[in-house]
N, C-alpha and C. Protein backbone atom coordinates (compact mmCIF):
# COMPACT_ATOMS: atom_id res chain seq x y z
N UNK A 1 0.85 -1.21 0.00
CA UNK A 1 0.00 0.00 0.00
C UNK A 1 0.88 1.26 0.00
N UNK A 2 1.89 1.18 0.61
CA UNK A 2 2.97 2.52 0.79
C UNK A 2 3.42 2.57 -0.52
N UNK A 3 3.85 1.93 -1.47
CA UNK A 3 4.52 1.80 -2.81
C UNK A 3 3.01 2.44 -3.31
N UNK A 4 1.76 2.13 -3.44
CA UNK A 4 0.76 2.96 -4.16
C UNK A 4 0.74 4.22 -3.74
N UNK A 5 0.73 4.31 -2.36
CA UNK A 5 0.85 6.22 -2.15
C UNK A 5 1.89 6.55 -2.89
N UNK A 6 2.77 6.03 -2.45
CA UNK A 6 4.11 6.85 -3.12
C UNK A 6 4.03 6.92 -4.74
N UNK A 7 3.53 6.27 -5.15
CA UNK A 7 3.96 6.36 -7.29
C UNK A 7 2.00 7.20 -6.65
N UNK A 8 1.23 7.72 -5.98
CA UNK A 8 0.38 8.64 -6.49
C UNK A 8 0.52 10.21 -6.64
N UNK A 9 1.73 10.19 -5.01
CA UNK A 9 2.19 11.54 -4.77
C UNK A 9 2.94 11.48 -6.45
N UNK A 10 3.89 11.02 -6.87
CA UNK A 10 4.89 11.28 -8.03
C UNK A 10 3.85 11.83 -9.13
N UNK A 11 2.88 10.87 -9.34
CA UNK A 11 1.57 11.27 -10.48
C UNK A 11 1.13 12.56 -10.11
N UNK A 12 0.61 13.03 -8.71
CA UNK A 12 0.32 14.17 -8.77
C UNK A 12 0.76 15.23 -8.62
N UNK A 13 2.28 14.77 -8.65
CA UNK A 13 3.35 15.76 -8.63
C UNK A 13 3.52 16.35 -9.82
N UNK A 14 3.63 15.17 -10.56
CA UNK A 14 3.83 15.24 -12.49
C UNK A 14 2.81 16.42 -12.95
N UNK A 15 1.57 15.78 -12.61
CA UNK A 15 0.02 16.55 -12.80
C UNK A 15 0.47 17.99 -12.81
N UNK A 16 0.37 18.51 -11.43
CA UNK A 16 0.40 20.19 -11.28
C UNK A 16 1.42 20.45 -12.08
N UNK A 17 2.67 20.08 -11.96
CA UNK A 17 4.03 20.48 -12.74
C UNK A 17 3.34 20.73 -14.25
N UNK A 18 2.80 19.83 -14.72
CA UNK A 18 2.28 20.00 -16.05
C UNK A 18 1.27 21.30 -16.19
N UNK A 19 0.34 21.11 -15.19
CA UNK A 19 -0.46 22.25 -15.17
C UNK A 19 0.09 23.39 -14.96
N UNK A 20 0.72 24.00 -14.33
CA UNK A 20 1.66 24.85 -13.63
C UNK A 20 2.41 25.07 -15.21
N UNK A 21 3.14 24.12 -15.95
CA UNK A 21 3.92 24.91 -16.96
C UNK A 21 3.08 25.21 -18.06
N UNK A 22 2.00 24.38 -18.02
CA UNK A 22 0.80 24.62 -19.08
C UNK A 22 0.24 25.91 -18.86
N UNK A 23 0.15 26.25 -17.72
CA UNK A 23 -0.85 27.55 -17.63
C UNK A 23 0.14 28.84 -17.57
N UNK A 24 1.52 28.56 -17.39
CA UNK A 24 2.81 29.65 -17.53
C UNK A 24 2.48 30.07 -18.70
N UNK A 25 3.10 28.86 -19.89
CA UNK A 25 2.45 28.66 -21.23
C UNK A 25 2.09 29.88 -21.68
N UNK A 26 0.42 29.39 -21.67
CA UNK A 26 -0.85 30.16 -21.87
C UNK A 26 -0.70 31.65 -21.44
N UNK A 27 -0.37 31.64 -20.07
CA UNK A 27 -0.16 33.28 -19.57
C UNK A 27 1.23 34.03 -20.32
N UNK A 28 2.09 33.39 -20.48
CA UNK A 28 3.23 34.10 -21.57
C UNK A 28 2.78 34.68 -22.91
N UNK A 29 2.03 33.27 -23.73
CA UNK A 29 1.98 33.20 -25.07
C UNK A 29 0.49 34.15 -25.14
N UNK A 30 -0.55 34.45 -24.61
CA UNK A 30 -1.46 34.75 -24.71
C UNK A 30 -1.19 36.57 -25.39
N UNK A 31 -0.59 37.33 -24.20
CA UNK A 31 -1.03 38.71 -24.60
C UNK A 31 0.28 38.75 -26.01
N UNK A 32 1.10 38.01 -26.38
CA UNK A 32 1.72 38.15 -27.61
C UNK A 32 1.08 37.69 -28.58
N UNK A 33 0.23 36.87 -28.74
CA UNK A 33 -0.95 36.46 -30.02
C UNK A 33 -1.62 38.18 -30.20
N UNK A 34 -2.29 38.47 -28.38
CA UNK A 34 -3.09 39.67 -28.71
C UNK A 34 -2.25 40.65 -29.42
N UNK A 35 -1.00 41.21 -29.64
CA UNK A 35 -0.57 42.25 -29.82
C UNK A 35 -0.45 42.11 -31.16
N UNK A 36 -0.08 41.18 -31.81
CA UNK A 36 0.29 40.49 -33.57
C UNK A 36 -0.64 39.83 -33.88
N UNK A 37 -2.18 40.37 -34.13
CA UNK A 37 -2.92 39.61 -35.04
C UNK A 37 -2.64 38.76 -36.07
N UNK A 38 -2.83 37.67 -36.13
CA UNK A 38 -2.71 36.55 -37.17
C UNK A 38 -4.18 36.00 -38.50
C-alpha cells in the first residue's frame, strides 16, 4: 500500500508540474498572439 501512495504523490506531482507549466504557457503566449494579429 505505501509503494501505491508513493507512485500517487509522483503522479500528482507530475500533474500540477504540467499544469503549472501549461498555464505559464498560456499566460506568456497569450497577450503576444493579442498584440500580432494573425
Amino acid at each position: 500500500m505505501e509503494f501505491v501512495l508513493e507512485w500517487f504523490w509522483y503522479l500528482l506531482a507530475f500533474v500540477a508540474g504540467s499544469a503549472v507549466a501549461w498555464g505559464a504557457t498560456v499566460l506568456l503566449i497569450k497577450p503576444a498572439s493579442e498584440d500580432e494579429p494573425s
